[in-house]
N, C-alpha and C. Protein backbone atom coordinates (compact mmCIF):
# COMPACT_ATOMS: atom_id res chain seq x y z
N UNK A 1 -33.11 86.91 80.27
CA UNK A 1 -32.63 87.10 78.92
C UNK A 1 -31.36 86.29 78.67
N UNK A 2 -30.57 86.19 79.87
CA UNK A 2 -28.87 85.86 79.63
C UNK A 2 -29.48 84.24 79.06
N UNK A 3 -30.68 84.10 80.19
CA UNK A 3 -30.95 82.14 80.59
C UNK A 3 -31.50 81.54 79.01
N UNK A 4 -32.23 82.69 78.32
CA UNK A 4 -32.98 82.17 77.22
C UNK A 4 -31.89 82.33 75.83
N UNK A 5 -30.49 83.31 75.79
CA UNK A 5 -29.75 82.69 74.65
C UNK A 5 -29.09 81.90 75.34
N UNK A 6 -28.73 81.37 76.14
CA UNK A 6 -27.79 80.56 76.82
C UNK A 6 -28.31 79.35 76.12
N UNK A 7 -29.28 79.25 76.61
CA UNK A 7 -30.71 78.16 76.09
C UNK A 7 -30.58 77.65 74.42
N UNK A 8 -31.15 78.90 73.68
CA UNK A 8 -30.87 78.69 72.16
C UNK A 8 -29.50 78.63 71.85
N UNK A 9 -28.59 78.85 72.26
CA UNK A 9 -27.21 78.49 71.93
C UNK A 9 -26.96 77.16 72.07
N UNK A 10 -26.94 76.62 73.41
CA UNK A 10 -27.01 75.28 73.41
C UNK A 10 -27.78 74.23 72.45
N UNK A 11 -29.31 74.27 72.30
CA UNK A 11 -29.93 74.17 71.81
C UNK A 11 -29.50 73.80 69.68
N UNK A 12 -28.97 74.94 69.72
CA UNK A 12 -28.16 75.23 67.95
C UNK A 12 -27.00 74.03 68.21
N UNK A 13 -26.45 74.14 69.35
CA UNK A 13 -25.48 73.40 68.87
C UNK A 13 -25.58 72.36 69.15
N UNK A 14 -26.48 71.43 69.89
CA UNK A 14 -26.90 70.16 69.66
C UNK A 14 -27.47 69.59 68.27
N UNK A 15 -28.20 70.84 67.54
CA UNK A 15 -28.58 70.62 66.64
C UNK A 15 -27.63 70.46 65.45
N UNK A 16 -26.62 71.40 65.72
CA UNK A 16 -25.55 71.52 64.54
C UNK A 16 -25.12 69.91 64.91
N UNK A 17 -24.34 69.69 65.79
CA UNK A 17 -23.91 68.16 66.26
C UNK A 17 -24.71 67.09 65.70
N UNK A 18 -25.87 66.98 66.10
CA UNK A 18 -26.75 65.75 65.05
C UNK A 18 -26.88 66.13 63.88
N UNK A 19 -26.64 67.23 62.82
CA UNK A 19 -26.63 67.38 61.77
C UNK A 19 -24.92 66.95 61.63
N UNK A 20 -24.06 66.90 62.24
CA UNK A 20 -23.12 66.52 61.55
C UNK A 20 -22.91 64.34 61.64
N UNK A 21 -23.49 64.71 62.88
CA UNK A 21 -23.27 63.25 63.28
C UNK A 21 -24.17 62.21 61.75
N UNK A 22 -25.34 62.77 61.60
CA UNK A 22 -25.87 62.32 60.32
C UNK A 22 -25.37 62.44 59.37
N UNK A 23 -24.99 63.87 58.75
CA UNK A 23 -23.89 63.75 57.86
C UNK A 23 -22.67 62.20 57.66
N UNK A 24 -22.36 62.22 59.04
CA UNK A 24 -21.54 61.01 58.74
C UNK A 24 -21.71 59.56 58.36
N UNK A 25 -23.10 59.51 59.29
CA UNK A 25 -23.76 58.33 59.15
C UNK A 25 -24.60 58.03 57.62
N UNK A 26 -24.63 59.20 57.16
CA UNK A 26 -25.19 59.02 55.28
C UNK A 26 -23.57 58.87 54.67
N UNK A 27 -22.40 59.34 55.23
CA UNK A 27 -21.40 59.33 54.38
C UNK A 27 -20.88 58.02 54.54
N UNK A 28 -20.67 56.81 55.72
CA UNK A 28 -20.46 56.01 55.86
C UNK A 28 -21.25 54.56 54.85
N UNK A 29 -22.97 54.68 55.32
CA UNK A 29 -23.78 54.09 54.47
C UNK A 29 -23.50 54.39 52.87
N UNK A 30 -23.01 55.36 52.17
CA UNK A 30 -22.52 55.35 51.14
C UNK A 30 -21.58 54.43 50.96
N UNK A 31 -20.28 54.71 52.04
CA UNK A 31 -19.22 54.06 51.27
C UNK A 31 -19.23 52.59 51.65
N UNK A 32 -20.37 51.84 52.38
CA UNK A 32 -20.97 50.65 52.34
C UNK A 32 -21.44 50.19 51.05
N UNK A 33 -21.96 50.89 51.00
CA UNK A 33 -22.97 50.44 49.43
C UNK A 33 -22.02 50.75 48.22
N UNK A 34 -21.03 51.32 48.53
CA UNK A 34 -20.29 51.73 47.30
C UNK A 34 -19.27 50.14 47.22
N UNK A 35 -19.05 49.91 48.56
CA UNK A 35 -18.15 48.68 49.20
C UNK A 35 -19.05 47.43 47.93
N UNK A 36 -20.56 47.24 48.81
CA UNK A 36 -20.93 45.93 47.76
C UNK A 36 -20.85 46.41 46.61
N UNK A 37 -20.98 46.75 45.99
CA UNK A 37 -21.39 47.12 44.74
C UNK A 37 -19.93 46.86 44.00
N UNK A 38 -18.94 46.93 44.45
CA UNK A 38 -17.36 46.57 43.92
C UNK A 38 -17.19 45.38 44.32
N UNK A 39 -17.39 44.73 45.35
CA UNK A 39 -17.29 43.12 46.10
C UNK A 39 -17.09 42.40 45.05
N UNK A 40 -15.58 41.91 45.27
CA UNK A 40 -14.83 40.84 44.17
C UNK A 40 -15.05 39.78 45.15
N UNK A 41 -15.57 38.81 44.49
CA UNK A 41 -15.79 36.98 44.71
C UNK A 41 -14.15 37.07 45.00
N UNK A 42 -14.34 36.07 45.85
CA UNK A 42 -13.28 35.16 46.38
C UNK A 42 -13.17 34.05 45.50
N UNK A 43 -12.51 34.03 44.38
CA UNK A 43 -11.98 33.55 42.99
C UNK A 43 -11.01 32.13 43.79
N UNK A 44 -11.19 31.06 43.18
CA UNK A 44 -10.42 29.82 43.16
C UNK A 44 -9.58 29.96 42.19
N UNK A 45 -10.07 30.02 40.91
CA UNK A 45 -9.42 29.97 39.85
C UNK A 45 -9.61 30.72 39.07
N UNK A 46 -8.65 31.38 38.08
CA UNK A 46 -8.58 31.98 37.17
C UNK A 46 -9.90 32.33 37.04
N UNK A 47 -9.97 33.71 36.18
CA UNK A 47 -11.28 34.31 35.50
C UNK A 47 -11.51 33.27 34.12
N UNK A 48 -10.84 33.27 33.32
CA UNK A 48 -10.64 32.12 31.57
C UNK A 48 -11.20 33.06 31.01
N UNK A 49 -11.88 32.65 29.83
CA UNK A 49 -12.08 33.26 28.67
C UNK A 49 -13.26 33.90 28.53
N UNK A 50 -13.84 34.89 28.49
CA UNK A 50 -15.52 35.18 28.31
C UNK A 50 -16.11 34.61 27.46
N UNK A 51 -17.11 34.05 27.61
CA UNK A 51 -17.98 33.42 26.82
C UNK A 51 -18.69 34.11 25.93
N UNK A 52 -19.41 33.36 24.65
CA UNK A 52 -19.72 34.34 23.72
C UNK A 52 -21.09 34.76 23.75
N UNK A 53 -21.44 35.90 23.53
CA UNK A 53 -22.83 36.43 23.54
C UNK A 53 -23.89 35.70 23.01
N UNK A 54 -23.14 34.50 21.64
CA UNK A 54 -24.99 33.69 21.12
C UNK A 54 -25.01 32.76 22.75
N UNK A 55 -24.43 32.59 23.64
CA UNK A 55 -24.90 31.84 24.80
C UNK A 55 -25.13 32.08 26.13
N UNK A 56 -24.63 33.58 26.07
CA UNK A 56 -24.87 34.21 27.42
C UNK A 56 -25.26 35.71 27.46
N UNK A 57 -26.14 36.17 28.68
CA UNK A 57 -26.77 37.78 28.13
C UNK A 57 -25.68 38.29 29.21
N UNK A 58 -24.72 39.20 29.10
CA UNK A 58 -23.97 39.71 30.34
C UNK A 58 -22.83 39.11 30.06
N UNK A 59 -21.74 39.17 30.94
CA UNK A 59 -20.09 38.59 31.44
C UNK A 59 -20.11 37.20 32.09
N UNK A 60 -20.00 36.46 31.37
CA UNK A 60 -19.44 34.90 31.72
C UNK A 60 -18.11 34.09 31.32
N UNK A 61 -17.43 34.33 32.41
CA UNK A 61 -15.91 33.80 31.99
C UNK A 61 -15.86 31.95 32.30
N UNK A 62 -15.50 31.19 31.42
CA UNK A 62 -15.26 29.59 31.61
C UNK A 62 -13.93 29.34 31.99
N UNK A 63 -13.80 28.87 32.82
CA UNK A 63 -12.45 28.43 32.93
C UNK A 63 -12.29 26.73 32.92
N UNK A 64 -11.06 26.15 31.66
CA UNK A 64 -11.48 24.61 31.94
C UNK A 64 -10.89 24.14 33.06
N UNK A 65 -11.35 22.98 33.91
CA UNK A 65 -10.03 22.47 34.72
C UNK A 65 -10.26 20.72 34.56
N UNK A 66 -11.13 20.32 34.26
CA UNK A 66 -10.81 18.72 33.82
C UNK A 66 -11.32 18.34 32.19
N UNK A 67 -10.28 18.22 31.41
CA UNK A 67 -10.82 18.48 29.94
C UNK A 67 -11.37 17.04 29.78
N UNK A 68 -12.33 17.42 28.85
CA UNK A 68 -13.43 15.85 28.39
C UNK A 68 -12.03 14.66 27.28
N UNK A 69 -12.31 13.51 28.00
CA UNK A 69 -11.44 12.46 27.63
C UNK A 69 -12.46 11.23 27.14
N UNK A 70 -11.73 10.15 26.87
CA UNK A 70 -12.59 8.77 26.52
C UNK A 70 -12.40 8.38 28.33
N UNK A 71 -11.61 8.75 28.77
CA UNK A 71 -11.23 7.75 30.26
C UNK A 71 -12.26 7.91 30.96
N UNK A 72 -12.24 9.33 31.73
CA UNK A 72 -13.00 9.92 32.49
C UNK A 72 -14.22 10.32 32.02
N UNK A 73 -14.61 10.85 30.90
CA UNK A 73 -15.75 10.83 30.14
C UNK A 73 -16.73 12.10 30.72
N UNK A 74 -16.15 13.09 31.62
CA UNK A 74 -16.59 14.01 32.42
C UNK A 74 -15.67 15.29 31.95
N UNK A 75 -16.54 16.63 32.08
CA UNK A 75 -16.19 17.56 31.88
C UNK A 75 -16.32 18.92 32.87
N UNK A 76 -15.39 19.26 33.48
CA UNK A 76 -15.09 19.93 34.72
C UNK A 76 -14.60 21.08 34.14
N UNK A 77 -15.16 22.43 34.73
CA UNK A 77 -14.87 23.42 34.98
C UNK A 77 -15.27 24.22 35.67
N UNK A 78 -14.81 26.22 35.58
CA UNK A 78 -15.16 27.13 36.67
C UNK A 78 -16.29 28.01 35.54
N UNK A 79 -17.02 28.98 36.32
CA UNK A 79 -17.83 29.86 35.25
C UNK A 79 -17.70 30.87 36.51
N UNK A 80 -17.97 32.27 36.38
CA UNK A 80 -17.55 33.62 36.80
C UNK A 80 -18.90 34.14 35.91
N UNK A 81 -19.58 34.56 36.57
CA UNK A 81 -20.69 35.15 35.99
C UNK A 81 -20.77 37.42 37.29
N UNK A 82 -20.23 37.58 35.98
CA UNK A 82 -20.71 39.06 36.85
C UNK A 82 -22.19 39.53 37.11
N UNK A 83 -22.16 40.45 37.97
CA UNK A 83 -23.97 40.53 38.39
C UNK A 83 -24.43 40.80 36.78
N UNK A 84 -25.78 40.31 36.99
CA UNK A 84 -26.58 40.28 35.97
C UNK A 84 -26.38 39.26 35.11
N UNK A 85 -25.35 38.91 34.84
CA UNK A 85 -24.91 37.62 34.09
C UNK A 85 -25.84 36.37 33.61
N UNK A 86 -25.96 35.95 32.72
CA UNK A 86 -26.74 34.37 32.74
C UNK A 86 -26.46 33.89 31.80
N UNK A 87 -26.40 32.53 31.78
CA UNK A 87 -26.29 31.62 30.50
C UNK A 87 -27.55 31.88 29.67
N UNK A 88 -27.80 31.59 28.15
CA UNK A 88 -28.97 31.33 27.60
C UNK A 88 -29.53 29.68 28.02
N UNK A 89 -31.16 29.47 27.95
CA UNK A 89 -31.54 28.19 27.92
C UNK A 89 -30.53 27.24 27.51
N UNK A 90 -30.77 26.02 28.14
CA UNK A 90 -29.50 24.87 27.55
C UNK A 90 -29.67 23.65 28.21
N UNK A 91 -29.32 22.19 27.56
CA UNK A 91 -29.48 21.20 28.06
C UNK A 91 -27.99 20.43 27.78
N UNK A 92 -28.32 19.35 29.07
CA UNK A 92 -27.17 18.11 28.64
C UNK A 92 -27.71 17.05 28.35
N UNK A 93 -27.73 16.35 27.46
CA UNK A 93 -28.03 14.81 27.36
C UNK A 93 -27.53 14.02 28.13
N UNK A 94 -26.63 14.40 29.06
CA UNK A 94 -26.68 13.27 30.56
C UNK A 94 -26.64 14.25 31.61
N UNK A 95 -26.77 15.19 31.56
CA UNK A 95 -27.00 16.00 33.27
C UNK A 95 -25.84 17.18 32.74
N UNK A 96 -26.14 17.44 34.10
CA UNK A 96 -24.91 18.34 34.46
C UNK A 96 -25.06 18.52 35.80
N UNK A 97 -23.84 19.39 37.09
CA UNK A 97 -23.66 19.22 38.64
C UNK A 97 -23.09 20.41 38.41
N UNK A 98 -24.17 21.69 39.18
CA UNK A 98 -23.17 22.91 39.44
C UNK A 98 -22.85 22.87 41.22
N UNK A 99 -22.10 23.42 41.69
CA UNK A 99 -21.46 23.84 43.20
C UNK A 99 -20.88 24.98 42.98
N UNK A 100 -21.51 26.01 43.63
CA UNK A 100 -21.67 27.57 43.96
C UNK A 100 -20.98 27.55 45.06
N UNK A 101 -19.44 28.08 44.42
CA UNK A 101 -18.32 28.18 45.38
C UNK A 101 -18.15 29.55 45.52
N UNK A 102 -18.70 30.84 45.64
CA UNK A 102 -19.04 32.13 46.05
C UNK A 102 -20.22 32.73 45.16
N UNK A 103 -20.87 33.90 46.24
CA UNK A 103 -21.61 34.86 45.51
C UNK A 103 -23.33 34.40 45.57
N UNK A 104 -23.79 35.09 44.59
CA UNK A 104 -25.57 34.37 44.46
C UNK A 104 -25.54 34.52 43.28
N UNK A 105 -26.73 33.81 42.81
CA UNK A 105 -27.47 33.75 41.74
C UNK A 105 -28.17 32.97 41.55
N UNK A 106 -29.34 32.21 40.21
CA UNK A 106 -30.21 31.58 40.79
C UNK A 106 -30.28 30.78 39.63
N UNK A 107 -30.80 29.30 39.46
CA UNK A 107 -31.44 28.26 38.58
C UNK A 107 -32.53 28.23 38.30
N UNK A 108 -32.90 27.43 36.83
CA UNK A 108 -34.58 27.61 36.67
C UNK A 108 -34.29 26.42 35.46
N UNK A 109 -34.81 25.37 36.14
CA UNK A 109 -35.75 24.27 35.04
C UNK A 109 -37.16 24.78 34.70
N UNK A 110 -37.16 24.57 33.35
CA UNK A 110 -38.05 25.04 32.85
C UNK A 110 -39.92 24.86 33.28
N UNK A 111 -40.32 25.49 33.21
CA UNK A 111 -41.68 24.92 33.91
C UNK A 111 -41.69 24.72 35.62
N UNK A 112 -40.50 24.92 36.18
CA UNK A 112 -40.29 25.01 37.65
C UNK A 112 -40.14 26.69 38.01
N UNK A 113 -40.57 26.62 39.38
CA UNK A 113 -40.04 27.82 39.81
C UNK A 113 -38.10 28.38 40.31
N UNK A 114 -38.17 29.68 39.69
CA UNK A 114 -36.72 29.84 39.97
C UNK A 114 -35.66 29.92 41.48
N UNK A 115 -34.59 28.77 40.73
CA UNK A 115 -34.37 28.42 42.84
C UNK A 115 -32.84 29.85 42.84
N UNK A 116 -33.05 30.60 44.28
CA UNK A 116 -31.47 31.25 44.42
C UNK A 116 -31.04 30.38 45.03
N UNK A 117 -29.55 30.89 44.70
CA UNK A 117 -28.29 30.09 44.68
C UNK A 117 -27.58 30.72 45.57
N UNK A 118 -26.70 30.61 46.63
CA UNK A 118 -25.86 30.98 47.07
C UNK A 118 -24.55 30.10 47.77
N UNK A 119 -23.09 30.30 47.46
CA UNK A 119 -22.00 29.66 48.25
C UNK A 119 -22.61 28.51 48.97
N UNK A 120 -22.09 27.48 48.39
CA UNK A 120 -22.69 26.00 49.05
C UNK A 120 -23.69 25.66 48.17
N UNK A 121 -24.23 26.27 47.52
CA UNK A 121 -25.72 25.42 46.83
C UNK A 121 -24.95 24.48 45.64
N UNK A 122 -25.78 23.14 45.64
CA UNK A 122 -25.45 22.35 44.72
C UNK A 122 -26.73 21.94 44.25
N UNK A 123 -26.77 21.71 42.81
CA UNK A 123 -27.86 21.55 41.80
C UNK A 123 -27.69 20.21 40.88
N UNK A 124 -28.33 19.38 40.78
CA UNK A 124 -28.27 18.33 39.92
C UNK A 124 -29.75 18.59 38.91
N UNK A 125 -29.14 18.60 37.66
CA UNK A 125 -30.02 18.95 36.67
C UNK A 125 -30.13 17.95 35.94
N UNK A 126 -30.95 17.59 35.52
CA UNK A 126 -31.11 15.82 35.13
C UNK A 126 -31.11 15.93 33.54
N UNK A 127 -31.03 14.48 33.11
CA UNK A 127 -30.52 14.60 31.36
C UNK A 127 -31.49 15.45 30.59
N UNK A 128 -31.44 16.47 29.66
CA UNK A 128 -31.90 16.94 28.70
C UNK A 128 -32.88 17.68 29.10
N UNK A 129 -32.77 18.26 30.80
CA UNK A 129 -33.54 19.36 31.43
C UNK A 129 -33.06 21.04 30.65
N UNK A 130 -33.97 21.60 30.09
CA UNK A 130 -33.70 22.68 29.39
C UNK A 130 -33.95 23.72 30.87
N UNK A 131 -32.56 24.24 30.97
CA UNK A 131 -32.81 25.13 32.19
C UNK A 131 -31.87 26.18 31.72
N UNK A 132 -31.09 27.10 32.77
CA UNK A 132 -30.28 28.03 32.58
C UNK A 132 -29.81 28.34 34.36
N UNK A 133 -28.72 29.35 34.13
CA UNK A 133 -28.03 29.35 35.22
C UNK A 133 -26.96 30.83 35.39
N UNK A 134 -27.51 31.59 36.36
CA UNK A 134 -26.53 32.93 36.55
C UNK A 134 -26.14 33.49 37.86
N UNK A 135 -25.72 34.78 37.55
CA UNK A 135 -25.65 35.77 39.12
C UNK A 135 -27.24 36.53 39.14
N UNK A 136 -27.28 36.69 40.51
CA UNK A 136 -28.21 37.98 41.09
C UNK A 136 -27.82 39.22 40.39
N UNK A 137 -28.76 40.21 40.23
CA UNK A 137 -28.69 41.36 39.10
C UNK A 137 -27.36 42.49 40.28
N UNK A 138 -27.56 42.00 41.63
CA UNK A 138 -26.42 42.75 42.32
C UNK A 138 -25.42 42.48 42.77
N UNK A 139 -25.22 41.28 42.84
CA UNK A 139 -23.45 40.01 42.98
C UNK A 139 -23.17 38.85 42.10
N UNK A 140 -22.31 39.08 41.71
CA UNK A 140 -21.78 38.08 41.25
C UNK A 140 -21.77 36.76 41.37
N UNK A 141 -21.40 35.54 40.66
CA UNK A 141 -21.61 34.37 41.16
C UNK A 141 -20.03 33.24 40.70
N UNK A 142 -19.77 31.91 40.98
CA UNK A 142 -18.55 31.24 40.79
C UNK A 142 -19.34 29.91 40.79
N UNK A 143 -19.53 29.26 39.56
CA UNK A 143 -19.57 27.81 39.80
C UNK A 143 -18.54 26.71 39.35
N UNK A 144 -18.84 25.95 39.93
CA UNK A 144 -17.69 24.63 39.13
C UNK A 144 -18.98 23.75 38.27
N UNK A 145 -18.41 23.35 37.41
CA UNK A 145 -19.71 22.67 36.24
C UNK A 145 -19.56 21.18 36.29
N UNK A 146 -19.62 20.23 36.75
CA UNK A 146 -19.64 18.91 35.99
C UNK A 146 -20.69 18.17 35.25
N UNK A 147 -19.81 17.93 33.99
CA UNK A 147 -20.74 17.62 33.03
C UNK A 147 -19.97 15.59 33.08
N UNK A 148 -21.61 15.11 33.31
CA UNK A 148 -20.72 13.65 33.15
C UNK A 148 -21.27 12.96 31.66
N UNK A 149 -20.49 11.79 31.93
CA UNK A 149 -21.21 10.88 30.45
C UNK A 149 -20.79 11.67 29.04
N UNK A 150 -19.85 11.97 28.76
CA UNK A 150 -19.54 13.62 27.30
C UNK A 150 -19.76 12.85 25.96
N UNK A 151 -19.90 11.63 26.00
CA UNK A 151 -20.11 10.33 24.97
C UNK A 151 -21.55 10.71 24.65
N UNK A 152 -22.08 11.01 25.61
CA UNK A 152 -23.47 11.30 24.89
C UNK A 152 -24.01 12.43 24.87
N UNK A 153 -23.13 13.48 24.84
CA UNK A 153 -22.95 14.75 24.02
C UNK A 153 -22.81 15.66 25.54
N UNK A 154 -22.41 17.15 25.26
CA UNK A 154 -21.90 17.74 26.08
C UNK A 154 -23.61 19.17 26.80
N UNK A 155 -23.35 19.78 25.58
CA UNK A 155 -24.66 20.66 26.07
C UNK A 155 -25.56 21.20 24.34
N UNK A 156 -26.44 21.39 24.78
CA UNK A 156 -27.19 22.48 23.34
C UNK A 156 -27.15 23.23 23.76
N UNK A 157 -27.76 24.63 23.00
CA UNK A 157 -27.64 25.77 23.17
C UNK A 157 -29.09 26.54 22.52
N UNK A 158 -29.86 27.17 23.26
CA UNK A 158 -31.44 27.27 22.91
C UNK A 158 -31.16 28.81 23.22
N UNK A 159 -32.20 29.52 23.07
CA UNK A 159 -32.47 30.71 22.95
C UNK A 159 -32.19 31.33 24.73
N UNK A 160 -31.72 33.02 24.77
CA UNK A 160 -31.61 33.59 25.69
C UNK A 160 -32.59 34.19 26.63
N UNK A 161 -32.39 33.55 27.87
CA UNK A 161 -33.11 33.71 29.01
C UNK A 161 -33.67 35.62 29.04
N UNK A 162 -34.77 35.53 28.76
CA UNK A 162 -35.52 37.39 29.01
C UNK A 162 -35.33 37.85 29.75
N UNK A 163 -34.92 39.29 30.14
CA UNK A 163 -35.14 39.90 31.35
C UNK A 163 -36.34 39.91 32.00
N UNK A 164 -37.86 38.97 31.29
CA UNK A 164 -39.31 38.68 32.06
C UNK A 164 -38.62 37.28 32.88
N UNK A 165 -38.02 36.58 32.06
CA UNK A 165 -37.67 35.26 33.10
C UNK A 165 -36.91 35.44 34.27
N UNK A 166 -35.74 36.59 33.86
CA UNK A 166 -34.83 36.21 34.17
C UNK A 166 -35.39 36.80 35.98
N UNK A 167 -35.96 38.12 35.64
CA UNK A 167 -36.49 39.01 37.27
C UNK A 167 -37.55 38.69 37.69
N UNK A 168 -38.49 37.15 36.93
CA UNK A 168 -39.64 36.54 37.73
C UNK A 168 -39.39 35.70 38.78
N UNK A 169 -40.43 35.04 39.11
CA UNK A 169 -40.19 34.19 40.22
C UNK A 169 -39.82 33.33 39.88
């Protein structure tokens, strides 16, 4: 009798023990996921100005850093796109050069399949390619933009990318 609660005693309290030990291990995995889900980009530059809703669905901040001249004839800046973020459709009449200096998110020329993007990806989008450009619906994204040639115009501005485009392939 002594051997068999001795037994279930032990027994309970191994059990209580992995019920707490789990406890912790769900409380930890929380405050993981609570962790990404706040994950601030490692910012170069300034946030700038939010961009306006006829051109983007979500939070897109521009920041300028090489303003369009006759000299240089190129137009340089940062974009800050919070998750979910995207530009609407849009073209350049001479290109444009993004470099994804933190975060993900993904590109899509039109009639192509959609490429992700992550820290390091660089994209050359060729003249008067109607594409678009954002974050992943769960991180954020940071590009630098160069727009060259501004003599023969800078960008249009076409209708906003769907949430069918935006979460297809």
């Amino acid at each position: 009798m002594k051997n068999t609660i001795l037994t279930a005693l032990t027994a309970f309290l191994i059990f209580m023990v992995g019920c707490k030990q789990k406890e912790r291990q769900v409380a930890n995995e929380q405050v993981m996921v609570e962790a990404l889900d706040t994950e601030e980009l490692d910012a170069i530059f300034p946030k700038g100005q939010k961009g306006p809703a006829d051109f983007f669905t979500g939070n897109a901040y521009n920041y300028g850093l090489v303003p369009m001249d006759s000299t240089y004839t190129t137009l340089v800046g940062n974009v800050y796109f919070e998750p979910g973020a995207r530009s609407n459709w849009h073209d350049h009449p001479a290109g444009q050069i993004l470099i994804i200096t933190d975060g993900e998110g993904f590109h899509q020329i039109e009639g192509q399949p959609k490429e992700k993007l992550t820290k390091g990806s660089i994209v050359k989008c060729p003249p008067n390619a109607k594409h678009w450009h954002g974050a992943s619906p769960e991180k954020g994204m940071q590009q630098i933009y160069i727009v060259p040639n501004t003599e023969k115009g800078v960008v249009n501005w076409m209708e906003p990318v769907s949430d069918e485009q935006y979460n297809g392939n």
